[in-house]
Structures are given as structure tokens and as C-alpha cells.
N, C-alpha and C. Protein backbone atom coordinates (compact mmCIF):
# COMPACT_ATOMS: atom_id res chain seq x y z
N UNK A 1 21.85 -4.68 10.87
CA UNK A 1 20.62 -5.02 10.17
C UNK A 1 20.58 -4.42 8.77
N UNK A 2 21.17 -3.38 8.32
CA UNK A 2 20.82 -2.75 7.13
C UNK A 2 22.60 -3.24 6.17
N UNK A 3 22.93 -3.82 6.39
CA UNK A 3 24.18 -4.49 6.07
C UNK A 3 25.26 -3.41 5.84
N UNK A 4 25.31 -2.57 6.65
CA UNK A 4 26.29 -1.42 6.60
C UNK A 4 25.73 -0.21 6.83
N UNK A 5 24.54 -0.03 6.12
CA UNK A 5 23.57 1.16 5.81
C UNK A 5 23.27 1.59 7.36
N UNK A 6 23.60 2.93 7.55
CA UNK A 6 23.02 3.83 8.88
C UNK A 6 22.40 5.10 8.03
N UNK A 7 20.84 4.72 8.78
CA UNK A 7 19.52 5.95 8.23
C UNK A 7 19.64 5.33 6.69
N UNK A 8 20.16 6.52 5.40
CA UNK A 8 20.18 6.24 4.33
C UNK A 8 21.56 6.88 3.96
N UNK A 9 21.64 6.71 2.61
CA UNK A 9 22.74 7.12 1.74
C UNK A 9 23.21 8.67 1.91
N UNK A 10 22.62 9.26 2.37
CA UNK A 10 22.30 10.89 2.28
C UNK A 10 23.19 10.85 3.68
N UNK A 11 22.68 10.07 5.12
CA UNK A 11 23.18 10.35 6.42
C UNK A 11 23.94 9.51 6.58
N UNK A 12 25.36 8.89 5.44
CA UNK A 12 25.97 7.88 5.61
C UNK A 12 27.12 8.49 6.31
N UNK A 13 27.44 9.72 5.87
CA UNK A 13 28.47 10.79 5.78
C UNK A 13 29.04 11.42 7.10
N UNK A 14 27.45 11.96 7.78
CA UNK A 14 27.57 12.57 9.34
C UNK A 14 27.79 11.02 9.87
N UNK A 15 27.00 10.19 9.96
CA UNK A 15 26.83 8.91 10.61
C UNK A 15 28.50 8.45 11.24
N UNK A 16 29.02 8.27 9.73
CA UNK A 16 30.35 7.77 10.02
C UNK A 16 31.69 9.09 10.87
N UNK A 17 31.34 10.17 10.33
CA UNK A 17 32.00 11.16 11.35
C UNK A 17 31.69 10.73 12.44
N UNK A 18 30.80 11.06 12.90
CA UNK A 18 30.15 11.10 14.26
C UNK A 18 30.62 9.33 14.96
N UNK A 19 30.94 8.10 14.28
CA UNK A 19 30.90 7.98 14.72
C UNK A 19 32.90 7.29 15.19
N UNK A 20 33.58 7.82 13.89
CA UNK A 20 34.98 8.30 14.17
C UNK A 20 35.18 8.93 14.94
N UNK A 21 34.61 9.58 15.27
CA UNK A 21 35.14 10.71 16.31
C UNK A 21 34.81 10.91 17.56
N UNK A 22 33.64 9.57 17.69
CA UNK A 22 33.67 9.01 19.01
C UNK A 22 33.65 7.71 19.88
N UNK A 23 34.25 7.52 19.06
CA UNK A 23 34.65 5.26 18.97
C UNK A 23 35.41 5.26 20.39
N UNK A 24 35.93 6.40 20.84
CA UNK A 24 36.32 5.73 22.33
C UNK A 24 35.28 5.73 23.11
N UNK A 25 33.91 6.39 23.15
CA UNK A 25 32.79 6.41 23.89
C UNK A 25 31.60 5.54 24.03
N UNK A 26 31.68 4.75 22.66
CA UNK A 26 30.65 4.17 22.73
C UNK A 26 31.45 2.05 22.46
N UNK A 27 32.29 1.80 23.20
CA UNK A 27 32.89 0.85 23.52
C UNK A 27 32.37 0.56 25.02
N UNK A 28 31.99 -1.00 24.93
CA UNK A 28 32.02 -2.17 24.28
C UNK A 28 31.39 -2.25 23.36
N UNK A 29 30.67 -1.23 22.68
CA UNK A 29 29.53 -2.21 21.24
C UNK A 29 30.43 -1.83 20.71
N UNK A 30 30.19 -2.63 19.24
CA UNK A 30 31.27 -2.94 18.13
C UNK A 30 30.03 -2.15 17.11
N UNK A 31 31.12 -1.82 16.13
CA UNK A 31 29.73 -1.19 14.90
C UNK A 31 31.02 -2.19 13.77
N UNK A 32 30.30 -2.43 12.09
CA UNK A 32 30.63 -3.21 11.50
C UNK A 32 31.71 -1.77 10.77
N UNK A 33 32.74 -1.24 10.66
CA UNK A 33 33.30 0.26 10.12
C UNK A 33 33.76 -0.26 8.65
N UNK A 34 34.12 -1.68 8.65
CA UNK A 34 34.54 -1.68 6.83
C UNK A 34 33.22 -1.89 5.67
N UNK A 35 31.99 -2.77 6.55
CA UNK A 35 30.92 -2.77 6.40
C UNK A 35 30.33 -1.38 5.88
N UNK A 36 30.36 -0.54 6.56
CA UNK A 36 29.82 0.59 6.56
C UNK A 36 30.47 1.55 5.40
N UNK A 37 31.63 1.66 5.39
CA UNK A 37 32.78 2.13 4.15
C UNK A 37 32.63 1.33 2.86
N UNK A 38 32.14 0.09 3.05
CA UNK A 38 31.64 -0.36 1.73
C UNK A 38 30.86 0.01 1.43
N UNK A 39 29.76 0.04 2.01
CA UNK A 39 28.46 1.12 1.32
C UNK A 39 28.74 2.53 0.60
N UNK A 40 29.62 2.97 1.36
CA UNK A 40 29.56 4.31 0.95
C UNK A 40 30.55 4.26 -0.18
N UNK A 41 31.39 3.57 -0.69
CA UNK A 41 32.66 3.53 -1.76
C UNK A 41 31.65 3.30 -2.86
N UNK A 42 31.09 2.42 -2.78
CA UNK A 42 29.83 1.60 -3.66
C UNK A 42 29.04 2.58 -4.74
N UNK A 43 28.48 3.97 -3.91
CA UNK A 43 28.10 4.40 -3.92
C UNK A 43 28.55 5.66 -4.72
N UNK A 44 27.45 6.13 -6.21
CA UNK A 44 28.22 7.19 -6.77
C UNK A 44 27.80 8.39 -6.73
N UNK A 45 27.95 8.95 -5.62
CA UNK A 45 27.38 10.02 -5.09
C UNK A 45 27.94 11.81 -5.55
N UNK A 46 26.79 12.27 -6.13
CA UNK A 46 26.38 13.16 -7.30
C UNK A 46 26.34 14.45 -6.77
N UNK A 47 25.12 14.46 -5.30
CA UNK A 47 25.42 15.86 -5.04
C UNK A 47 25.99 16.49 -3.59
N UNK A 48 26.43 17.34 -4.47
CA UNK A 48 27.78 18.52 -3.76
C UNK A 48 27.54 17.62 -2.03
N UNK A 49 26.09 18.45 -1.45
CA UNK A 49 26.42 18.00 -0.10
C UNK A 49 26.15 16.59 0.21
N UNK A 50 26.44 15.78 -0.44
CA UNK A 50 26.30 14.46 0.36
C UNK A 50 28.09 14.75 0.09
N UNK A 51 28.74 15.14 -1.02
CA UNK A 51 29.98 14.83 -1.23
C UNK A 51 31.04 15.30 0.17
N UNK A 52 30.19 16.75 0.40
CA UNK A 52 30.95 17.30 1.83
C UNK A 52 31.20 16.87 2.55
N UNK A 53 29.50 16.15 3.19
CA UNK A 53 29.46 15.20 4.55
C UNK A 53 30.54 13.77 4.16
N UNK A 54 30.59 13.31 2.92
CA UNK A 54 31.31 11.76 3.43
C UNK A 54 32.67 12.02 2.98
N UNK A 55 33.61 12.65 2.59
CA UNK A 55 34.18 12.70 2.28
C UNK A 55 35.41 12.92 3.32
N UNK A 56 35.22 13.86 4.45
CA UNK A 56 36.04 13.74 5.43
C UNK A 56 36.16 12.19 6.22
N UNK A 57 34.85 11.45 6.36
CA UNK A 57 35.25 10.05 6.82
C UNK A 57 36.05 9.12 5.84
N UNK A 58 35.95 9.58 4.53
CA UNK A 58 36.98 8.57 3.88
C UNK A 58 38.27 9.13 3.90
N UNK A 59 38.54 9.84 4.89
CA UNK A 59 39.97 10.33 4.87
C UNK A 59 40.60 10.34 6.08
N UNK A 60 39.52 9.56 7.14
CA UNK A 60 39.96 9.64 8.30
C UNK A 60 39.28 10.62 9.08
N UNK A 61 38.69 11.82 8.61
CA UNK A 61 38.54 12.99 9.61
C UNK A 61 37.09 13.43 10.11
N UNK A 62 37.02 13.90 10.74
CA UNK A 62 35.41 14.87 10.99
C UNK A 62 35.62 16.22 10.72
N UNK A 63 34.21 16.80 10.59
CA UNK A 63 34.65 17.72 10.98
C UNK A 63 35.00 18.94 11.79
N UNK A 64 35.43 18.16 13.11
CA UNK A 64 35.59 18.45 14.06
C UNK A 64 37.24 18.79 14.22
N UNK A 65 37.64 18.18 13.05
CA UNK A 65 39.39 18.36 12.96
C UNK A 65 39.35 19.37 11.60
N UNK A 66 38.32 20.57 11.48
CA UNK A 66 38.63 21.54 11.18
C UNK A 66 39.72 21.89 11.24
N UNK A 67 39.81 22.59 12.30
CA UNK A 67 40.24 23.67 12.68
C UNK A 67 41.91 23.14 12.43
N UNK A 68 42.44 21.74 12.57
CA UNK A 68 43.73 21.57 12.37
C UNK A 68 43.90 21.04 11.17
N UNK A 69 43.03 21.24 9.82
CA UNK A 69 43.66 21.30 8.64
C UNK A 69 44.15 21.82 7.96
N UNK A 70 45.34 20.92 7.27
CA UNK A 70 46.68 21.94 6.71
C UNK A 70 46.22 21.98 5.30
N UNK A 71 45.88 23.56 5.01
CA UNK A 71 45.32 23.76 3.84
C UNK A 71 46.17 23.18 2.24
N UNK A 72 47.35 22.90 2.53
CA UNK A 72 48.46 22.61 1.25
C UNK A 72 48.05 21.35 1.09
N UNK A 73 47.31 20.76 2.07
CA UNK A 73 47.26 18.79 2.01
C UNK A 73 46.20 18.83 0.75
N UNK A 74 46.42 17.91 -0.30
CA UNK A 74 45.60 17.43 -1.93
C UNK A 74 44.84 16.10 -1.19
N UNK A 75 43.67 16.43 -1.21
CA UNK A 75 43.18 14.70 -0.85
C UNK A 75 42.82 14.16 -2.70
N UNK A 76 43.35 13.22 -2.98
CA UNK A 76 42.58 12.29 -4.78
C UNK A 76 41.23 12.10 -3.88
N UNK A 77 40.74 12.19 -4.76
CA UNK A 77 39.27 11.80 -4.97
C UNK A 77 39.14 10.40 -4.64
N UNK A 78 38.38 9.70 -3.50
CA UNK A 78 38.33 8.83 -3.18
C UNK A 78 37.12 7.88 -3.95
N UNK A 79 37.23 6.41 -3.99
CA UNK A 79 36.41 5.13 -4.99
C UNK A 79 35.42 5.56 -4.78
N UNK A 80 34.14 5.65 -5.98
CA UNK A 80 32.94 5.52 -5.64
C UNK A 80 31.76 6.84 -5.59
N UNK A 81 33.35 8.05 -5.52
CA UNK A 81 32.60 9.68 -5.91
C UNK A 81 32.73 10.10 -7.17
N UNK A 82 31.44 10.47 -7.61
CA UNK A 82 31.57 11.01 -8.69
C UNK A 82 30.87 12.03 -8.54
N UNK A 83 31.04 13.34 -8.55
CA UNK A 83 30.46 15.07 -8.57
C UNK A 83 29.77 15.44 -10.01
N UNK A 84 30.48 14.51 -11.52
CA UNK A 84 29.79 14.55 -12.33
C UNK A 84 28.99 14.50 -13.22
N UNK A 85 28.13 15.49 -13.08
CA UNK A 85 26.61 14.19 -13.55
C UNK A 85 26.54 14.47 -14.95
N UNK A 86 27.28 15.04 -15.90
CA UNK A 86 27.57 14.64 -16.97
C UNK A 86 27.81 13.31 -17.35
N UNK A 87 28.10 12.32 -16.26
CA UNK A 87 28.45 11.16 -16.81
C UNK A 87 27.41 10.59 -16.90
N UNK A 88 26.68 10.56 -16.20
CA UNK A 88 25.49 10.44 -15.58
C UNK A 88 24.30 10.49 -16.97
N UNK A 89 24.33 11.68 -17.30
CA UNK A 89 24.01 11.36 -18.70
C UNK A 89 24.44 11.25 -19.85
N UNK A 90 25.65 11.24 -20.07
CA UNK A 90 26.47 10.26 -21.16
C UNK A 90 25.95 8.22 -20.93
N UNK A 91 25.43 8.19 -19.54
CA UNK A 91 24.97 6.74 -19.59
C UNK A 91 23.50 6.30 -20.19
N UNK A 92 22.61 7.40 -20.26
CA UNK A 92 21.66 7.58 -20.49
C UNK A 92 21.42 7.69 -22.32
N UNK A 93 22.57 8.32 -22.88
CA UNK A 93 22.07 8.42 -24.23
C UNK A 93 22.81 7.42 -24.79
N UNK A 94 21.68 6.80 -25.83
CA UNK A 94 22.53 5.51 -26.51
C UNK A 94 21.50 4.35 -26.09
N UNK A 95 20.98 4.56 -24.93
CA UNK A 95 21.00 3.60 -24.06
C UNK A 95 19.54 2.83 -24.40
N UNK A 96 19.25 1.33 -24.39
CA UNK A 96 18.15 0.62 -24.77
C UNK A 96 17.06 0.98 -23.23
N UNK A 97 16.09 1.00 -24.31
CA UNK A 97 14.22 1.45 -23.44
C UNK A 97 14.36 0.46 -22.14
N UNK A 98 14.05 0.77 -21.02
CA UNK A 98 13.52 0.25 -20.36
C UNK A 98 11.91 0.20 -19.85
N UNK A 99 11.23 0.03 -18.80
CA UNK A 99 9.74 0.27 -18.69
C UNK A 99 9.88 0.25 -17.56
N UNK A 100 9.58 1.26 -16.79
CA UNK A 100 9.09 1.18 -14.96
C UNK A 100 8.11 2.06 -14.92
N UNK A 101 6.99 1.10 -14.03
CA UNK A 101 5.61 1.19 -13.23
C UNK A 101 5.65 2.83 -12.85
N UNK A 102 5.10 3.53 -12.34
CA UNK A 102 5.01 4.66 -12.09
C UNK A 102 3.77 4.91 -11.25
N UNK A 103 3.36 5.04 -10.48
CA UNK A 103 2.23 5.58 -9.75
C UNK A 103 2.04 6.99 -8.55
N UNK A 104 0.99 7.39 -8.64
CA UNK A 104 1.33 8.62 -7.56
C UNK A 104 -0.32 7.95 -6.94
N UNK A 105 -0.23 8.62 -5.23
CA UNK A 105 -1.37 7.75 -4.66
C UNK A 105 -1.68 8.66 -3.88
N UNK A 106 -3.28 9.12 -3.19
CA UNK A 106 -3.30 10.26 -2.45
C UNK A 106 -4.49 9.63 -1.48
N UNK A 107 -4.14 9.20 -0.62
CA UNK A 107 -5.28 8.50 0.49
C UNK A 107 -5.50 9.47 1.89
N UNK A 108 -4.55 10.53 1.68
CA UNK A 108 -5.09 11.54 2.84
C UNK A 108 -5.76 12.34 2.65
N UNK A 109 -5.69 13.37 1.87
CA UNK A 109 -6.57 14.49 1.67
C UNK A 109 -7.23 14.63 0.40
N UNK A 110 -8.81 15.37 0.81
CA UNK A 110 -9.24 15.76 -0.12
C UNK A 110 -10.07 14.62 -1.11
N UNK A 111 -9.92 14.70 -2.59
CA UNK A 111 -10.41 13.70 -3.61
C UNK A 111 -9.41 12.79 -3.61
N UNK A 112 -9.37 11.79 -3.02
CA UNK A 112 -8.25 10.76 -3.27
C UNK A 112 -7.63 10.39 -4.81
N UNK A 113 -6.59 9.92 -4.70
CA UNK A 113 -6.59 9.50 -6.45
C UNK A 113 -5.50 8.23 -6.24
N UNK A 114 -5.66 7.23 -7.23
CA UNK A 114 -4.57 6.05 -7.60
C UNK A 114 -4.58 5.91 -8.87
N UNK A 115 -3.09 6.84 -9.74
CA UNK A 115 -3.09 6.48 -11.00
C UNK A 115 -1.93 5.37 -11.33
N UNK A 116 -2.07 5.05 -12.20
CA UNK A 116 -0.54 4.07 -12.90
C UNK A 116 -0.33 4.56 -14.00
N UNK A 117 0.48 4.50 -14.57
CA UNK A 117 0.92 4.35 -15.96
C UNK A 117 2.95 3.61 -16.02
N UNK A 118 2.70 3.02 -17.15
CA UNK A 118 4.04 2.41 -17.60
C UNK A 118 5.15 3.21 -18.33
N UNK A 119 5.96 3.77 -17.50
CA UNK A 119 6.75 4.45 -18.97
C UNK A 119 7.93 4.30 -19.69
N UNK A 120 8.10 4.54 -20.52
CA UNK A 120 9.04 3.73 -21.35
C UNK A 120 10.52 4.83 -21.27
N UNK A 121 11.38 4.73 -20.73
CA UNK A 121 12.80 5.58 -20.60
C UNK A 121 13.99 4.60 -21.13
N UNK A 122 15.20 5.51 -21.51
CA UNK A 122 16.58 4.40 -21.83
C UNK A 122 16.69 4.07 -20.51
N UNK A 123 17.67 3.11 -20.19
CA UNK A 123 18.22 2.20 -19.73
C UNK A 123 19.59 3.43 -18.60
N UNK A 124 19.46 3.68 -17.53
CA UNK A 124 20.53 5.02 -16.65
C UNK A 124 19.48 5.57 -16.52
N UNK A 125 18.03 5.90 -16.70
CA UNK A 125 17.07 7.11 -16.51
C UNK A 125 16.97 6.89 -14.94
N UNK A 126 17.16 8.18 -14.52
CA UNK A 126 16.87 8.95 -13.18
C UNK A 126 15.18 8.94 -12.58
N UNK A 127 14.69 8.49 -11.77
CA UNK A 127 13.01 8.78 -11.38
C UNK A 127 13.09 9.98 -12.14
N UNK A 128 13.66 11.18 -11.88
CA UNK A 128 13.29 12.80 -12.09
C UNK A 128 13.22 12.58 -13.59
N UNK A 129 13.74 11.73 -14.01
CA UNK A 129 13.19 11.84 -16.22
C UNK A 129 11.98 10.65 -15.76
N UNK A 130 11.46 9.85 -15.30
CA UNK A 130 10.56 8.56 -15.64
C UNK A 130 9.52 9.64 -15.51
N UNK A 131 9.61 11.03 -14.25
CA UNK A 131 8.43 11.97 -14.00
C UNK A 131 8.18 12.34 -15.25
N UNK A 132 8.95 12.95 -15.74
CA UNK A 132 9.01 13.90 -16.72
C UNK A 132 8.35 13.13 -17.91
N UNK A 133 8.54 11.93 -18.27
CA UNK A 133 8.06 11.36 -19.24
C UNK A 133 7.13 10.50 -19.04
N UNK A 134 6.10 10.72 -17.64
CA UNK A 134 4.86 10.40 -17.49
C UNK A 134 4.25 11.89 -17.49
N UNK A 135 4.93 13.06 -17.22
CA UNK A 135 3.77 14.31 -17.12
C UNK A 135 3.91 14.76 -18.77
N UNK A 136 5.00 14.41 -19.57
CA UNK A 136 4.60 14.38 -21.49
C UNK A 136 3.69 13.87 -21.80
N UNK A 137 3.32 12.35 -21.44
CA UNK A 137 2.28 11.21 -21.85
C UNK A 137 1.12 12.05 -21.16
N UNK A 138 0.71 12.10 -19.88
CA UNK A 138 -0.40 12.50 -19.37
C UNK A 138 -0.50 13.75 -18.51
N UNK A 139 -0.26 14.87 -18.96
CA UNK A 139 0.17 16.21 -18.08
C UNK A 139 -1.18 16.32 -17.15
N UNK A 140 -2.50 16.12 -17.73
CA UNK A 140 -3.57 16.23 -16.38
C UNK A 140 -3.60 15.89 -15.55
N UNK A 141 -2.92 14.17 -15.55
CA UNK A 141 -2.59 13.46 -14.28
C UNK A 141 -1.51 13.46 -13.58
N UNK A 142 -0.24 13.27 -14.35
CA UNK A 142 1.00 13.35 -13.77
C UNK A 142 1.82 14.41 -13.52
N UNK A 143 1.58 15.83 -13.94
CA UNK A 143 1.96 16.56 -13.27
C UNK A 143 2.95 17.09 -12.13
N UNK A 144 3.54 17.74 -11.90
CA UNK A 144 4.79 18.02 -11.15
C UNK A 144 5.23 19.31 -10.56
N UNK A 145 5.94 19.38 -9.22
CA UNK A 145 6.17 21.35 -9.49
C UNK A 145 7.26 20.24 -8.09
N UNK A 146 8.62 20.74 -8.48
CA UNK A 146 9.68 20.84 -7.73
C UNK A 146 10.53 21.86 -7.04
N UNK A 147 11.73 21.84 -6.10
CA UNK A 147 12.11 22.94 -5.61
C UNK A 147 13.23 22.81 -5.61
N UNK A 148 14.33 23.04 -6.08
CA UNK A 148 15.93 22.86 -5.89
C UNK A 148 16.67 23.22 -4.45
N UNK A 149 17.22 22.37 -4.40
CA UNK A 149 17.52 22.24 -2.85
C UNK A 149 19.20 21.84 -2.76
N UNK A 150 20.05 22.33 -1.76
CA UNK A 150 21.14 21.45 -1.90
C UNK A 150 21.80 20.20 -2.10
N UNK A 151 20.46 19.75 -1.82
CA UNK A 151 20.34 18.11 -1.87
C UNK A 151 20.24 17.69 -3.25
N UNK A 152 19.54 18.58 -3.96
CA UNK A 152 19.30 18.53 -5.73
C UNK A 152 17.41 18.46 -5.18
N UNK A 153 17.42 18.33 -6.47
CA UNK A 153 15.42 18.46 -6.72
C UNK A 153 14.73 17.57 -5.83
N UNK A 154 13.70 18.56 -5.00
CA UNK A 154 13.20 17.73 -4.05
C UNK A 154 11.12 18.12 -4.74
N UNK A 155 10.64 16.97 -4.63
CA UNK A 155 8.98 17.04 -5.12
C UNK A 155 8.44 17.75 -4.26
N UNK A 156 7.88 19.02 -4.72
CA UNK A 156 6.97 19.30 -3.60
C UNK A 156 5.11 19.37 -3.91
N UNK A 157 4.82 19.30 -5.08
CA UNK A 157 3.54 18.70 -5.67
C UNK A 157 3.60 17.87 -6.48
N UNK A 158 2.43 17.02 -6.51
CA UNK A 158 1.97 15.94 -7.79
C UNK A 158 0.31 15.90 -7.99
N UNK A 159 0.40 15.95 -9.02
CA UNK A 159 -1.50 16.38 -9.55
C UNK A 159 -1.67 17.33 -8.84
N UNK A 160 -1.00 18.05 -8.67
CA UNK A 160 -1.80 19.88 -7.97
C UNK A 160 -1.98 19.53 -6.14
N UNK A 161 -1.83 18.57 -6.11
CA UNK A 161 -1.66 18.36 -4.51
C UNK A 161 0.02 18.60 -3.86
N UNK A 162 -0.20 19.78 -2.91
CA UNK A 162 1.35 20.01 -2.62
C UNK A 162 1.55 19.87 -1.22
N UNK A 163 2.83 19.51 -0.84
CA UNK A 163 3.26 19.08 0.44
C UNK A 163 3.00 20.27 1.36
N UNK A 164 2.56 20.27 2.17
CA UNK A 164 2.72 21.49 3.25
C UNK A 164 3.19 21.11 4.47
N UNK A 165 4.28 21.83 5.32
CA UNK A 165 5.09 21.87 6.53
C UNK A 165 3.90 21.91 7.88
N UNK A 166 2.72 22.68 7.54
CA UNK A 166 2.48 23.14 8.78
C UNK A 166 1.50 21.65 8.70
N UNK A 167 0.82 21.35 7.65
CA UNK A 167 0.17 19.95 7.74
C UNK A 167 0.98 18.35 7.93
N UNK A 168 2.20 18.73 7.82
CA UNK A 168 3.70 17.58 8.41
C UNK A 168 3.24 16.65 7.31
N UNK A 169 2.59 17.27 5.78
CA UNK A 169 2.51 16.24 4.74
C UNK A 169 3.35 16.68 3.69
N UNK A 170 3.97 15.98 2.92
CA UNK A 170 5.24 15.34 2.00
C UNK A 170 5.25 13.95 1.24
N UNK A 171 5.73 13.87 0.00
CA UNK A 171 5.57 12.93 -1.18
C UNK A 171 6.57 12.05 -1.04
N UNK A 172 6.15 10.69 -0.60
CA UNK A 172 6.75 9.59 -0.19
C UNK A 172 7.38 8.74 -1.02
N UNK A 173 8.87 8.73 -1.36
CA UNK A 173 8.87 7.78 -3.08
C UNK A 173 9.26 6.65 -2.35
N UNK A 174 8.80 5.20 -2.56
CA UNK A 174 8.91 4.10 -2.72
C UNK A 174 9.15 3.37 -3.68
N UNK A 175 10.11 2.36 -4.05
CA UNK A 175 10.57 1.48 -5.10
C UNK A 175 10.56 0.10 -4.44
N UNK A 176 9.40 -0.45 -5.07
CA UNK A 176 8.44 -2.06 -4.60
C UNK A 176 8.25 -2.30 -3.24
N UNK A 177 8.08 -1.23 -2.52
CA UNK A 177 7.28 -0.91 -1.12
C UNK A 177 8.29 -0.52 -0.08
N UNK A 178 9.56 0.12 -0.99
CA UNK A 178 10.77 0.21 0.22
C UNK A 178 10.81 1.83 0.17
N UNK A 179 11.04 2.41 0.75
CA UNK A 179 11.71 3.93 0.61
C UNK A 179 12.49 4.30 0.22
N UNK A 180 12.87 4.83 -1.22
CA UNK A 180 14.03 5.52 -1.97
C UNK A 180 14.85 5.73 -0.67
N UNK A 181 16.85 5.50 -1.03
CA UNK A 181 17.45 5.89 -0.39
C UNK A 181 18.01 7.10 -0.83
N UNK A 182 17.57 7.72 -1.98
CA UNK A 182 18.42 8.74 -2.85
C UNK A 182 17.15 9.45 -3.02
N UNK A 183 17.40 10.82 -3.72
CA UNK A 183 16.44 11.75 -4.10
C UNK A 183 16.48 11.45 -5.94
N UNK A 184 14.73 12.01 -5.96
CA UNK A 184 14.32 11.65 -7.54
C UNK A 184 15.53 11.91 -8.57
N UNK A 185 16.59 13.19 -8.07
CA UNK A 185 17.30 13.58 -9.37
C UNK A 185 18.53 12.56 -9.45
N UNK A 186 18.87 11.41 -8.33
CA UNK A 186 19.80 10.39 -8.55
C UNK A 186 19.52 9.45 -8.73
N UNK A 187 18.55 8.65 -8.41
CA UNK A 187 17.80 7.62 -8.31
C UNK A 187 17.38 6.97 -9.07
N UNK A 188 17.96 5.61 -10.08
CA UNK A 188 17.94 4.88 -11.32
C UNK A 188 17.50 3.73 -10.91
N UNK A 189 15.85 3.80 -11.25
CA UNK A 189 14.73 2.52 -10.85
C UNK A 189 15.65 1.54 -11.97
N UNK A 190 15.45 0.58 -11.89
CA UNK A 190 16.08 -0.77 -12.58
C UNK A 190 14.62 -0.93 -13.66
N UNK A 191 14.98 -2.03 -14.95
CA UNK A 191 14.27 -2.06 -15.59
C UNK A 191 12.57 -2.79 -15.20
N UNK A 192 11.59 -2.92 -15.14
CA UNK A 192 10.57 -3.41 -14.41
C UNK A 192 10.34 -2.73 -12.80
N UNK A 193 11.06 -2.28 -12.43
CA UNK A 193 10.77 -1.22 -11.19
C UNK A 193 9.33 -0.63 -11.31
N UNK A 194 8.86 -1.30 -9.84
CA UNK A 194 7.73 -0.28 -9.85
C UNK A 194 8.08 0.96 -9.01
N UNK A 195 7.83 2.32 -8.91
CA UNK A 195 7.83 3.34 -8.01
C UNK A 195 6.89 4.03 -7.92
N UNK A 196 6.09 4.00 -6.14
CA UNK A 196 4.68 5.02 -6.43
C UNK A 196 5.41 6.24 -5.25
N UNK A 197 4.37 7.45 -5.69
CA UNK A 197 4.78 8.52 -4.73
C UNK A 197 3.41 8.33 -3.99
N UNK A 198 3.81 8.74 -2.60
CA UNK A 198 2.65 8.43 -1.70
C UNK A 198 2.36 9.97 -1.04
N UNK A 199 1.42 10.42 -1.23
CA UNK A 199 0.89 11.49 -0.19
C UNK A 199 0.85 11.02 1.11
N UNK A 200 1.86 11.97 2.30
CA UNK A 200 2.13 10.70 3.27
C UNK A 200 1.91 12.10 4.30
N UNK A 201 2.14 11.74 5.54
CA UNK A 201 2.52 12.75 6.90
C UNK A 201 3.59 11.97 7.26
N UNK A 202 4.53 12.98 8.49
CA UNK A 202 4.64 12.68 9.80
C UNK A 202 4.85 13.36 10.83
């Protein structure tokens, strides 16, 4: 159903270990495996630990075949990884304006709020700059406070409203009513993209 895609881009990595390494167990179902390796080749995946997790399935391994790797073995860098996000913004400068929708929405707690604004970024901009250059334009409203994570920058407030664990609430990014498969600091809305963050539970 997700044309290769298992969970998201982030759990493409364990997904496919897990499920190399146990394809004699779960026969007769068939899973689509070149299907699935296309997604992930496709894909130019930036930080460190997504690079960990998929990288042993494009080589054949889990990592469960630790323990019998021969440390002298060179794996090349397999299609589709890239670790450097220098390039990342070498695509960004130069690059012609685009405009994506922007909204943050708060229907659970407290004073509700639904703002918009349009903002104008080059053409490679990351959600994590479209933020940044809606909280320049309007810092009262758009506002921000993040947390660096292995994953790279994860939102943990917007307008002074912040996620809390023990309330199982967290900032929901959507791009035209779907759920980001990437986090804000990889994630390059297309030009006319709308993206709202949702004050969400679960």
C-alpha cells in the first residue's frame, strides 16, 4: 500500500533489517524487497542515525551480523546517501524564491489559535528555514524553541505552547494533510506547499 514505504523514511532502515534477517519466518507472504530498496536509494538521507540504521540493509546485513564483521572490509557509499548537508545548502544559495503556506494550529489546549502566513524562501529551503523566516516576519506569532536530537532538530514549542510527554501532546507537521515523512531540518516543501503544525496528542 505505501508503494515500498514501511512506517516512514526514518524506520525504513530497522524495517528492512528486521526484515532480512527474518525472511525464512515470515514465508508464505511475499513483501515487495526491490520495491522497498527503491525507496530507500531514492532517498538522500542526511542524518547520521537514519544513515546507521539503513545502511547495513544496503549491504546485505543486520545488525545482528555484528559480531561477524571483518573490520578491514571498505563498504563505498551506497546510491542515494548523502551525510552532507553542506550540499544541501550549496542547493539553497543561488536559488529562485519560492512561496509555501505555513500555518501552526492549536485546537487542544488552552486559547486556541489558527495562524497563516505565506513565506517567501529560495527554491532547496528546508521547513526548519520556511520556520525561521516566518518567526523574522512575525516573531509574536510564529515563534519557535527546538531541541537537537540524533535525529537532527526536533519542535518542541510554537507560539509559547510546548509539547509535554506526561500530557502525550507533540507538534504534528503535515504537508497538504499528509504527515511529514522526514524531520523539519530535512524536509524541502515544494514550491506552493502548504505545511501546518498541529498541536496534536497520542
Amino acid at each position: 500500500k505505501g508503494k515500498g514505504m514501511i512506517g516512514n523514511i526514518y524506520s525504513m532502515g530497522l524495517a528492512l533489517q528486521a526484515l532480512g534477517a527474518t525472511e525464512r519466518f515470515y514465508a508464505p507472504r511475499e513483501w515487495d524487497c526491490a520495491e522497498a530498496f527503491s525507496v530507500v536509494c531514492s532517498h538522500e538521507y542526511r542524518q547520521p542515525m537514519a544513515v546507521a540504521q539503513v545502511l547495513p540493509a544496503l549491504v546485505g546485513k543486520s545488525y545482528l551480523d555484528v559480531a561477524s564483521v571483518d573490520c578491514d572490509t571498505s563498504v563505498s557509499q551506497s546510491p542515494g546517501l548523502n551525510t552532507t548537508s553542506e550540499l544541501g545548502t550549496a542547493a539553497v544559495l543561488g536559488a529562485a524564491p519560492m512561496e509555501v503556506l505555513y500555518s501552526i494550529v492549536n485546537k487542544l489546549q488552552g486559547r486556541h489559535f489558527n495562524y497563516t502566513t505565506l513565506v517567501r524562501v529560495p527554491v532547496g529551503s528546508t521547513m526548519l528555514q520556511v520556520m525561521e523566516a516566518a518567526e523574522a516576519e512575525r516573531p509574536d506569532i510564529f515563534s519557535f524553541q527546538m531541541e537537537q536530537t540524533s535525529w537532527g532538530p526536533m519542535v518542541v514549542s510554537i507560539h509559547g505552547l510546548a509539547a509535554n510527554t506526561a500530557d502525550r501532546t507533540y507538534w504534528h507537521f503535515l504537508s497538504d494533510e499528509n504527515s511529514l515523512q522526514e524531520g523539519v531540518g530535512t524536509y524541502k516543501p515544494q514550491n506552493g506547499t502548504h505545511v501546518q503544525a498541529v498541536f496534536s496528542t497520542y
